[in-house]
N, C-alpha and C. Protein backbone atom coordinates (compact mmCIF):
# COMPACT_ATOMS: atom_id res chain seq x y z
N UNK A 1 158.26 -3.55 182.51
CA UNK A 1 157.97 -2.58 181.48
C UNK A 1 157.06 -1.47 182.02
N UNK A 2 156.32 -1.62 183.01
CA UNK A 2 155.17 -0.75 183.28
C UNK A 2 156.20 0.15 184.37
N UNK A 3 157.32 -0.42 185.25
CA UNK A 3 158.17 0.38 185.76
C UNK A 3 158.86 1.37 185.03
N UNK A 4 159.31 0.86 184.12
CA UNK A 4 159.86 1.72 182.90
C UNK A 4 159.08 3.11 182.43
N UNK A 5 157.62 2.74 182.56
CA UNK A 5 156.77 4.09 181.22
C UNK A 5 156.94 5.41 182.21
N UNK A 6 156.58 5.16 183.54
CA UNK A 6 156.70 6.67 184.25
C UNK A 6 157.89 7.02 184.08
N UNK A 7 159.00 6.35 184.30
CA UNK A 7 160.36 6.77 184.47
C UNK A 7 160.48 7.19 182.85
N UNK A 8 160.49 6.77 182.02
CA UNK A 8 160.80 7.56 180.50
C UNK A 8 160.36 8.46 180.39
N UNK A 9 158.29 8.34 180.69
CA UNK A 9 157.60 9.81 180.71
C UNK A 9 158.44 10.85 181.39
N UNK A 10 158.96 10.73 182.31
CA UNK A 10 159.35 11.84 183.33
C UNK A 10 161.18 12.57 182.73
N UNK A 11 161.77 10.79 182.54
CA UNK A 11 162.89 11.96 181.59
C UNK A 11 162.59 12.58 180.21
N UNK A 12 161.37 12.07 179.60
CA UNK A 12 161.35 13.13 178.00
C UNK A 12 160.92 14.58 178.49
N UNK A 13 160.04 14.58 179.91
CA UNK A 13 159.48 15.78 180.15
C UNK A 13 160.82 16.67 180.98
N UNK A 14 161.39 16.21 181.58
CA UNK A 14 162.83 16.73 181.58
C UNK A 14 163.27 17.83 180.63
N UNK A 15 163.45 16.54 179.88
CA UNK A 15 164.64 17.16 178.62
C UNK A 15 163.39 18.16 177.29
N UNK A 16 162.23 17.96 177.72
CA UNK A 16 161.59 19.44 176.90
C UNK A 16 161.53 20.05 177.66
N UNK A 17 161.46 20.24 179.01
CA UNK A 17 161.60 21.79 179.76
C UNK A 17 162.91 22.05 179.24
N UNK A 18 163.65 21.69 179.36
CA UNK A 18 165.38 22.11 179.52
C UNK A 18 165.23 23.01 177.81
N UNK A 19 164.78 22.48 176.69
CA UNK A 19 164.59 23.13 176.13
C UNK A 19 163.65 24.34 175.49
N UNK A 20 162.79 24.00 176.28
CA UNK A 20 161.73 25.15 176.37
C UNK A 20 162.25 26.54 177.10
N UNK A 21 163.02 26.18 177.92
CA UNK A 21 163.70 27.35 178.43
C UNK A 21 164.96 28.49 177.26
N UNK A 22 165.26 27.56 176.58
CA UNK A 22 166.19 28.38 175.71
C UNK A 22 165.23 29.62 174.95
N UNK A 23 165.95 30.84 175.20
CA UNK A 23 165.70 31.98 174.58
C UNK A 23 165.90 31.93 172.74
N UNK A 24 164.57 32.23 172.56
CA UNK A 24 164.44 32.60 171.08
C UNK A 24 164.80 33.70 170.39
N UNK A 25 166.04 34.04 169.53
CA UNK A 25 165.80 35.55 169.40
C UNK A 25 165.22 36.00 167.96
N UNK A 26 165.22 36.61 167.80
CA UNK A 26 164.96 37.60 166.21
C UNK A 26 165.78 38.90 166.07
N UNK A 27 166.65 37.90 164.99
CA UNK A 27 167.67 38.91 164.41
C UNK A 27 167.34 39.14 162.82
N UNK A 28 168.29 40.34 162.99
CA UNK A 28 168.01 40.79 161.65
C UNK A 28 169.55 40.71 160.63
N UNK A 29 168.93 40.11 159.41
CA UNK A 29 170.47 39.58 158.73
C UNK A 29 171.21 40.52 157.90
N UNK A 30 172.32 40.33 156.94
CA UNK A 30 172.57 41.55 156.82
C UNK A 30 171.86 42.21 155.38
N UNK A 31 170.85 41.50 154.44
CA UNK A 31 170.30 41.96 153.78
C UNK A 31 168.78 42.39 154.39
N UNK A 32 168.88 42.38 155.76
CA UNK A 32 167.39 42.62 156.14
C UNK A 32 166.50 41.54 156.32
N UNK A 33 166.34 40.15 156.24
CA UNK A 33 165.85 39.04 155.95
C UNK A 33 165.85 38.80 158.17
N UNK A 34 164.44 38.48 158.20
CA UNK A 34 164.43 37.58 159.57
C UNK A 34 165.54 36.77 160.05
N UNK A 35 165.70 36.58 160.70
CA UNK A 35 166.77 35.27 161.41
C UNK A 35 166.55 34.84 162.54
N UNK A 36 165.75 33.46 163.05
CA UNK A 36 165.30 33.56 164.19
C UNK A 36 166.70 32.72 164.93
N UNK A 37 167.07 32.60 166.02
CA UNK A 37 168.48 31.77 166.31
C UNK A 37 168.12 31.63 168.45
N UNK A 38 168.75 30.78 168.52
CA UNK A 38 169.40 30.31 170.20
C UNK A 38 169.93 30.68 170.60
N UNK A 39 171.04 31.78 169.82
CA UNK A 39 172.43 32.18 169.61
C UNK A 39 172.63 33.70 169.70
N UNK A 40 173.27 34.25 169.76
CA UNK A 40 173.37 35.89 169.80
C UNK A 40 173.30 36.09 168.47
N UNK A 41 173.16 37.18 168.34
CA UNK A 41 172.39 37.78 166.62
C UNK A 41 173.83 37.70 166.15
N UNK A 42 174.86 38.43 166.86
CA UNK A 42 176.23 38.47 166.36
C UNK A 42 177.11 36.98 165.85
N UNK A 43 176.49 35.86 166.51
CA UNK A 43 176.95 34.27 166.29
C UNK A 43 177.05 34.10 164.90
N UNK A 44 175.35 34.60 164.52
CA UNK A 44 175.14 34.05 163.53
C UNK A 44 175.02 35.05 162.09
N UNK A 45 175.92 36.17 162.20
CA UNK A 45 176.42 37.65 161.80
C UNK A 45 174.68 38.42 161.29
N UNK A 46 174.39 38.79 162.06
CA UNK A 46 173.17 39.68 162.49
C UNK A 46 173.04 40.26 163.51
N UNK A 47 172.20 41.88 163.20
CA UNK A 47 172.42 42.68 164.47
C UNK A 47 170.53 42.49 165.39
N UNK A 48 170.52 42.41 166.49
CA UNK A 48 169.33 42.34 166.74
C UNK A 48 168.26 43.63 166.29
N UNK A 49 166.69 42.91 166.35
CA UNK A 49 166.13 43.12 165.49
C UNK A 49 164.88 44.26 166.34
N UNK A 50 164.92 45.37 165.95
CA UNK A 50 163.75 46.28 166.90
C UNK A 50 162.96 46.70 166.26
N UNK A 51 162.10 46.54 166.60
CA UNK A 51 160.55 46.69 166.12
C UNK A 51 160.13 48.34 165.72
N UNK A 52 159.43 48.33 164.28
CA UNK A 52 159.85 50.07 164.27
C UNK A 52 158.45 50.66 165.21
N UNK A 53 159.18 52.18 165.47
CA UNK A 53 158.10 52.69 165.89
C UNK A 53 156.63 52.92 165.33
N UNK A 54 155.35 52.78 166.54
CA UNK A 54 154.37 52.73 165.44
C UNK A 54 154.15 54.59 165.45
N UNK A 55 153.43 54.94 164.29
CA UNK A 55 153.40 56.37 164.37
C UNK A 55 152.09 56.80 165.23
N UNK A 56 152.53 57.56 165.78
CA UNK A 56 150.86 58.67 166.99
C UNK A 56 149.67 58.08 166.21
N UNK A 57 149.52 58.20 164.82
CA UNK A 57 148.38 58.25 164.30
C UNK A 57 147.56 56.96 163.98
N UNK A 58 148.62 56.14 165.06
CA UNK A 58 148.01 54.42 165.00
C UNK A 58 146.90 54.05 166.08
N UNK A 59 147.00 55.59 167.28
CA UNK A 59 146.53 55.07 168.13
C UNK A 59 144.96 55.14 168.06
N UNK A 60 143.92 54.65 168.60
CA UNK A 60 142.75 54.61 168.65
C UNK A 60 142.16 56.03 169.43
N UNK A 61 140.92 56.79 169.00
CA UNK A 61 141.03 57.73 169.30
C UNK A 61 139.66 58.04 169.14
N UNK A 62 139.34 58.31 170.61
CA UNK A 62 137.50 58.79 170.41
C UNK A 62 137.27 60.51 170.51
N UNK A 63 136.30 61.04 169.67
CA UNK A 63 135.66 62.47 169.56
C UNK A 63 134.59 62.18 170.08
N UNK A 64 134.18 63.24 170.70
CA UNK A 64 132.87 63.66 171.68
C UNK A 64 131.86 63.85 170.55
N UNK A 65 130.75 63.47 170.64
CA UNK A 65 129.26 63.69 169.89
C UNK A 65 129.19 65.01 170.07
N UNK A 66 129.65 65.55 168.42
CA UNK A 66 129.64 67.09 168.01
C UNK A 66 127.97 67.44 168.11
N UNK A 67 127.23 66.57 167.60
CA UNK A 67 125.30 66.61 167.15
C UNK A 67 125.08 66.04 167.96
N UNK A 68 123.42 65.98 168.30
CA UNK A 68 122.78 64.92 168.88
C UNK A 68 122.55 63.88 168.66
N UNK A 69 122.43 63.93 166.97
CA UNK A 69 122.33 62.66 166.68
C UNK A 69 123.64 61.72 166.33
N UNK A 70 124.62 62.10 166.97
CA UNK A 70 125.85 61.39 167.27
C UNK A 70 125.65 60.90 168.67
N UNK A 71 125.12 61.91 169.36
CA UNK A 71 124.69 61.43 170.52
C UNK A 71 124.34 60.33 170.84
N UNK A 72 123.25 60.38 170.19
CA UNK A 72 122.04 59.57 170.00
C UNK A 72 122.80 58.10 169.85
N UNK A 73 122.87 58.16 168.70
CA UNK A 73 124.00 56.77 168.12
C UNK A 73 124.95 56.09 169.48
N UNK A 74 125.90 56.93 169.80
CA UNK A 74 126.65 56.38 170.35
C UNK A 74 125.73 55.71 171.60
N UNK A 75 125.09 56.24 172.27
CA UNK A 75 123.80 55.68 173.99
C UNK A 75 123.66 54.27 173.00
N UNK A 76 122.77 54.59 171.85
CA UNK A 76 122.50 53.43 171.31
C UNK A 76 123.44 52.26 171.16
N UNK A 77 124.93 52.81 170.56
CA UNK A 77 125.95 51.39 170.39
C UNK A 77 125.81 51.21 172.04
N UNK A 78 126.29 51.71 172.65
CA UNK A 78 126.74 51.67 174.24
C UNK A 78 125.71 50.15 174.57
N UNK A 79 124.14 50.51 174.75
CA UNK A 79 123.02 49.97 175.27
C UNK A 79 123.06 48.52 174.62
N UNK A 80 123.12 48.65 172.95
CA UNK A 80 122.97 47.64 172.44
C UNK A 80 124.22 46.39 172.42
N UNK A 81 125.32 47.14 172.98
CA UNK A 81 126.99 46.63 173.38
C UNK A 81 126.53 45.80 174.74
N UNK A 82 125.45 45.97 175.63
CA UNK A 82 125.81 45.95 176.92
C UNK A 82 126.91 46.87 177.35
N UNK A 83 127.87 47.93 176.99
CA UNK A 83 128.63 48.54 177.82
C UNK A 83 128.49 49.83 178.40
N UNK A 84 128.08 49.42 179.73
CA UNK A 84 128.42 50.71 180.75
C UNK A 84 129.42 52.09 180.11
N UNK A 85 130.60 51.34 180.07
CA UNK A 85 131.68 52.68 179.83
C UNK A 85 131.33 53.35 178.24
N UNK A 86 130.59 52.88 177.96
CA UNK A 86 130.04 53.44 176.90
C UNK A 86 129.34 54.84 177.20
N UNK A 87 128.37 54.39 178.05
CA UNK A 87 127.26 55.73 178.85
C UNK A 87 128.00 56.81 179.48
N UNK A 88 129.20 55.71 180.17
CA UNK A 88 130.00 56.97 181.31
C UNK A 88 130.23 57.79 180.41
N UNK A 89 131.48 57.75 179.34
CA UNK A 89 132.05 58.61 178.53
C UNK A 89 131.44 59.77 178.33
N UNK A 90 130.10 59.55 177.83
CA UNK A 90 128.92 60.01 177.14
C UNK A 90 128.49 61.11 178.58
N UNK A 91 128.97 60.89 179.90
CA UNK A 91 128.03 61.61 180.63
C UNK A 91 129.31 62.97 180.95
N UNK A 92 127.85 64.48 181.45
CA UNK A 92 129.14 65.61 181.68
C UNK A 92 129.16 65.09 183.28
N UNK A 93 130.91 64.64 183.60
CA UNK A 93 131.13 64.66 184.42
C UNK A 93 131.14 65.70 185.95
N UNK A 94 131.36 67.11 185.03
CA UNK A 94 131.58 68.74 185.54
C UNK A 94 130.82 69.00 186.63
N UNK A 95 131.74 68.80 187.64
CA UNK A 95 130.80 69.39 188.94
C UNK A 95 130.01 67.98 189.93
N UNK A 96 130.42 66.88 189.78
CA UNK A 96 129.73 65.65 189.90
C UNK A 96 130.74 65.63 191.26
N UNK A 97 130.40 64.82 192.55
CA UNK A 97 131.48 64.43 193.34
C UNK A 97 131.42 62.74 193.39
N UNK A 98 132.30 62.29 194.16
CA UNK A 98 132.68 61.28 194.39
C UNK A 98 131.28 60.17 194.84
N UNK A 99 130.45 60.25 195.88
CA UNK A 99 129.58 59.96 196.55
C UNK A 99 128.39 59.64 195.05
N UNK A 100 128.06 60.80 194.23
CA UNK A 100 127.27 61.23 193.66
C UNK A 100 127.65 60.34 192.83
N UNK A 101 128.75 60.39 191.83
CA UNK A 101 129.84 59.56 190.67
C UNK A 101 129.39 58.52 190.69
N UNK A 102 129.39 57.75 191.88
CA UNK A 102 128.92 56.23 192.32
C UNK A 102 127.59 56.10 191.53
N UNK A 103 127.09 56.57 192.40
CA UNK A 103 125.37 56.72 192.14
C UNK A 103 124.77 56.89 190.30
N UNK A 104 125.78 57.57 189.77
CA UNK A 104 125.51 57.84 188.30
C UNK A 104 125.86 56.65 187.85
N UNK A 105 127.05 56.07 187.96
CA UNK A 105 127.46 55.25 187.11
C UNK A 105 126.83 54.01 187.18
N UNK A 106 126.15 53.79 188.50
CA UNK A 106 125.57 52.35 189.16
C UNK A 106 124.28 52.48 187.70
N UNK A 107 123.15 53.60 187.89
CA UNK A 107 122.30 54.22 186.94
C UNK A 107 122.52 53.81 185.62
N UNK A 108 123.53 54.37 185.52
CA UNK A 108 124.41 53.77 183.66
C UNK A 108 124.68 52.39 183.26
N UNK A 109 125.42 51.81 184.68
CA UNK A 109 124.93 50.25 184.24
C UNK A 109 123.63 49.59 183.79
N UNK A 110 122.79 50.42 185.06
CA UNK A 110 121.66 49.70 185.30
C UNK A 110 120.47 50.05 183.58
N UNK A 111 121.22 50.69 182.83
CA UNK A 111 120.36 51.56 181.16
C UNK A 111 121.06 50.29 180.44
N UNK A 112 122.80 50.34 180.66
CA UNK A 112 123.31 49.46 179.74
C UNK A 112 122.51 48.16 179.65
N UNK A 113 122.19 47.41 181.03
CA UNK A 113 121.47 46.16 180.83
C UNK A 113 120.85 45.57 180.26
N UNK A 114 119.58 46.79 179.54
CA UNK A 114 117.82 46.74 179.54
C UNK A 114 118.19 46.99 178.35
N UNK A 115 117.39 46.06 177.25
CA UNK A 115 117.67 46.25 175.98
C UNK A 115 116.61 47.47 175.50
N UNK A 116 117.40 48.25 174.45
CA UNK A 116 116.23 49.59 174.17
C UNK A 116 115.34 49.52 172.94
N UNK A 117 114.37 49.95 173.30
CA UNK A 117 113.09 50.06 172.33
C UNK A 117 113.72 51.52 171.84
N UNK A 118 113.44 52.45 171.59
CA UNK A 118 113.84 53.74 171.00
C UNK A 118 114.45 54.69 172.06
N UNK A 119 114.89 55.88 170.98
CA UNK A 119 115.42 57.05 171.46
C UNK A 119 114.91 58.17 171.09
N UNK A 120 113.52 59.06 171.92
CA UNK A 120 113.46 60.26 170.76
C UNK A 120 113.86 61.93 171.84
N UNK A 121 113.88 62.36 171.12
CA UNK A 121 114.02 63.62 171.50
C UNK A 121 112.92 64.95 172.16
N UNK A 122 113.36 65.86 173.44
CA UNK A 122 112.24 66.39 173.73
C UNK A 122 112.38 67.87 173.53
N UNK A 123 112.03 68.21 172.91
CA UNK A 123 111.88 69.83 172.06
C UNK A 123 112.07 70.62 173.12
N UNK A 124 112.53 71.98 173.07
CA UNK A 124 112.84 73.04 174.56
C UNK A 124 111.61 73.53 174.59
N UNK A 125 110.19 73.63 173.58
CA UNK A 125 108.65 74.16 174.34
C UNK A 125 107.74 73.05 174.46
N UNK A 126 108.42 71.74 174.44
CA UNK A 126 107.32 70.55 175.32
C UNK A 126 108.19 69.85 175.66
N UNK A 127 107.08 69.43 176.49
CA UNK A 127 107.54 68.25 177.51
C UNK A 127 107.15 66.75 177.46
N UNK A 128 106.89 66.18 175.65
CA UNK A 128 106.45 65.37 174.86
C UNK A 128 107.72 65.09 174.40
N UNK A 129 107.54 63.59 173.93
CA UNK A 129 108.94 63.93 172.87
C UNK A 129 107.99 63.67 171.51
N UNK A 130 108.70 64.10 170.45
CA UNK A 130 108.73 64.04 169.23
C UNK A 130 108.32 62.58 168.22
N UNK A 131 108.33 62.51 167.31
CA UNK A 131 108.14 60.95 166.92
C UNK A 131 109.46 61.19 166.19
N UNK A 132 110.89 61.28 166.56
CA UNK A 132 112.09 60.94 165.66
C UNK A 132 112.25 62.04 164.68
N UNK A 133 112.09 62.35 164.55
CA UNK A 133 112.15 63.43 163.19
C UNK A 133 113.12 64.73 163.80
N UNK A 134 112.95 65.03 165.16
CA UNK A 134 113.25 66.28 165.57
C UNK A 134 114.94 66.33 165.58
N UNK A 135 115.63 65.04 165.89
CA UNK A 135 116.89 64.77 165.41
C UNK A 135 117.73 65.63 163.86
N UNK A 136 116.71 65.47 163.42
CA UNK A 136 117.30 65.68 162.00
C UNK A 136 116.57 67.51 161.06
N UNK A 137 115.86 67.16 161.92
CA UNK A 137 114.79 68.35 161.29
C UNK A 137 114.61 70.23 162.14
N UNK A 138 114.82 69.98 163.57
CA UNK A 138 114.38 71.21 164.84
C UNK A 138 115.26 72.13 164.29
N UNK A 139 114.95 73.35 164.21
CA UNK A 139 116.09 74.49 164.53
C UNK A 139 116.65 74.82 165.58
N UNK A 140 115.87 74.36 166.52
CA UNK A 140 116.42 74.20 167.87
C UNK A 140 116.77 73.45 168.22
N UNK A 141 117.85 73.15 169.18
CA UNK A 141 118.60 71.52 169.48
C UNK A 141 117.24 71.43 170.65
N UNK A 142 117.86 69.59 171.19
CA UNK A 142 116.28 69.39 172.23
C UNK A 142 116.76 69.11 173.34
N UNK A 143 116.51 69.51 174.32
CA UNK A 143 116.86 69.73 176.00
C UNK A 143 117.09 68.23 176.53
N UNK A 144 116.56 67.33 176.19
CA UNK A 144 116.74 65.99 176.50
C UNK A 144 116.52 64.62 175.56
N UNK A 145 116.74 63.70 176.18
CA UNK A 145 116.26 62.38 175.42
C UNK A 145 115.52 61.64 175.96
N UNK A 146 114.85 61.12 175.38
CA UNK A 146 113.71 60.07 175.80
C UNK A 146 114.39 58.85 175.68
N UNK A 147 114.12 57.99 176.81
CA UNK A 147 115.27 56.53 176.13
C UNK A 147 113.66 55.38 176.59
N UNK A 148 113.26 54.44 175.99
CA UNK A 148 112.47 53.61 176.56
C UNK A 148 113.43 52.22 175.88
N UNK A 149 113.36 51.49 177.10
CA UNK A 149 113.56 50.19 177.00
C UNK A 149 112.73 49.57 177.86
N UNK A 150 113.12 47.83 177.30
CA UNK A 150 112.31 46.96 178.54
C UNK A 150 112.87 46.86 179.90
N UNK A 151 111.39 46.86 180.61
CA UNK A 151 111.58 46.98 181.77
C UNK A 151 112.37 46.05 182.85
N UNK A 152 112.77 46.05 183.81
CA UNK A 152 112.97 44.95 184.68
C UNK A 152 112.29 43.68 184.42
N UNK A 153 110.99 43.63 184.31
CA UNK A 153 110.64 42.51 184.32
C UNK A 153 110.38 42.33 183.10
N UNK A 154 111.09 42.51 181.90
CA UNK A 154 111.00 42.10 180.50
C UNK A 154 109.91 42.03 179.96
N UNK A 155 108.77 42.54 180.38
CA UNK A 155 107.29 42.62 179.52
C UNK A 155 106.91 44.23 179.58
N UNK A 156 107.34 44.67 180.56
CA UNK A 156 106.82 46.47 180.79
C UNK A 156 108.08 47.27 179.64
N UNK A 157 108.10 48.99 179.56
CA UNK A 157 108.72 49.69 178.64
C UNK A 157 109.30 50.53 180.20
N UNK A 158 110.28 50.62 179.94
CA UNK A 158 110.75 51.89 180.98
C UNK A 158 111.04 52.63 180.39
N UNK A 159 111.02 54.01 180.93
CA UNK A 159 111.26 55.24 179.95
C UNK A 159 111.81 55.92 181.23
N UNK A 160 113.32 56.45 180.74
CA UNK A 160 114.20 57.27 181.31
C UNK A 160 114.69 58.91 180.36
N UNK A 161 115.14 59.47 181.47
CA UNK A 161 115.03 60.89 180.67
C UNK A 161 116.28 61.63 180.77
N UNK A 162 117.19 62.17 179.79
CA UNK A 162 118.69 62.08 179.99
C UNK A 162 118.84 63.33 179.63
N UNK A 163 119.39 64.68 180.23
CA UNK A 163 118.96 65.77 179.85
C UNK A 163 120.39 66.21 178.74
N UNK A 164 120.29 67.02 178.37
CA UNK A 164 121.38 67.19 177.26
C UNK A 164 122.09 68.51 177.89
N UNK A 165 123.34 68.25 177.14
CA UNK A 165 124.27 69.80 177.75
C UNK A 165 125.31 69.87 176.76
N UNK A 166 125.39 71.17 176.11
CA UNK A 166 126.59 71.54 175.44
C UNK A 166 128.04 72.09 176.17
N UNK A 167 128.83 71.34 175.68
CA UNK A 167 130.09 72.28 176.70
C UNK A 167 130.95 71.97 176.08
N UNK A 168 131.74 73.18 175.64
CA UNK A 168 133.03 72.59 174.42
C UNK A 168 133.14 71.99 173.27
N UNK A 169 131.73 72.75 172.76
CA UNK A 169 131.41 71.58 171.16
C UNK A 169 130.98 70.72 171.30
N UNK A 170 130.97 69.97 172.42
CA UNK A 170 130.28 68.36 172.68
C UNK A 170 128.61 68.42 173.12
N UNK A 171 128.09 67.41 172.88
CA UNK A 171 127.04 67.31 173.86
C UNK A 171 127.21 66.20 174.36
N UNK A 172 126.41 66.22 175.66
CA UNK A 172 126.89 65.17 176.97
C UNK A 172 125.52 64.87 177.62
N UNK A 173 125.33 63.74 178.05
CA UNK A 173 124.17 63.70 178.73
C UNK A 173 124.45 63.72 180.25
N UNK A 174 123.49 63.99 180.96
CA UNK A 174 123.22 64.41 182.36
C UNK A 174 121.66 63.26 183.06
N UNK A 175 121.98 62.65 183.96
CA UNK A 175 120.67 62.49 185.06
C UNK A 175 120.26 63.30 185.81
């Protein structure tokens, strides 16, 4: 009997590959109703079944931070995501080379990592930033951002400085 169990195990596993291999189709019947079959759609009087098109306006679709404080937001999802390609997006590429590219993006990881304490803004006649308010309030947009998070060694604040640039309606940050 114990000769027997491998040898059965091995023909049931046989005979479910053999059928695991048969093609499944999805047809469509002639009132429109699913029909799934083994068989050609025509066997079983149905024409096969195609998936409708989805329309353009299905696809997912990102806009550039018109304000700063879209800006702002998005660094923030990015940081608080952990995702890098979050920052890239966010940065003006224009005029950047290859060598350099590296070097930025390594930078952008290295922001994504560090969880952030705030974001404020630095006015175009100081070189202070603001306590938050200037987001919502300046008549003037603000030349950069203040980003502080924790530091490398998780007890210090690092504070990095991300300069701002308009180009094409967008604003973009810069190192």
């Amino acid at each position: 009997m114990r000769r027997l169990t491998p040898l059965l195990f091995a023909v049931l596993l046989l005979a479910a590959g053999g059928r695991a291999e048969a093609q499944v189709r999805r047809c469509q019947g002639p009132s429109g109703e699913a029909i799934y079959t083994d068989r050609s759609c025509e066997a079983v009087g149905g024409t096969e079944y195609r998936a409708p098109a989805r329309p353009a306006t299905a696809r997912a679709t990102w806009t550039c931070a018109r304000t700063v404080r879209d800006l702002a937001f998005e660094i923030t999802s990015a940081i608080d995501n952990g995702n890098p390609d979050g920052l890239v997006r966010l940065y003006d590429w224009d005029g950047v080379d290859g060598d350099r590219g590296y070097r930025i993006a390594e930078r952008l990881a290295a922001l994504a990592e560090r969880p952030l304490i705030g974001i404020s803004a630095i006015a175009p006649d100081s070189a202070t930033p603001d306590d938050g308010q200037f987001l919502t309030t300046a008549r003037r947009p603000p030349v950069a951002l203040r980003l502080q998070q924790v530091g490398r060694d998780g007890s210090s604040v690092a504070s990095t400085v991300l300069g701002l640039h308009k180009r094409l309606g967008c604003w973009w940050i810069r190192l």
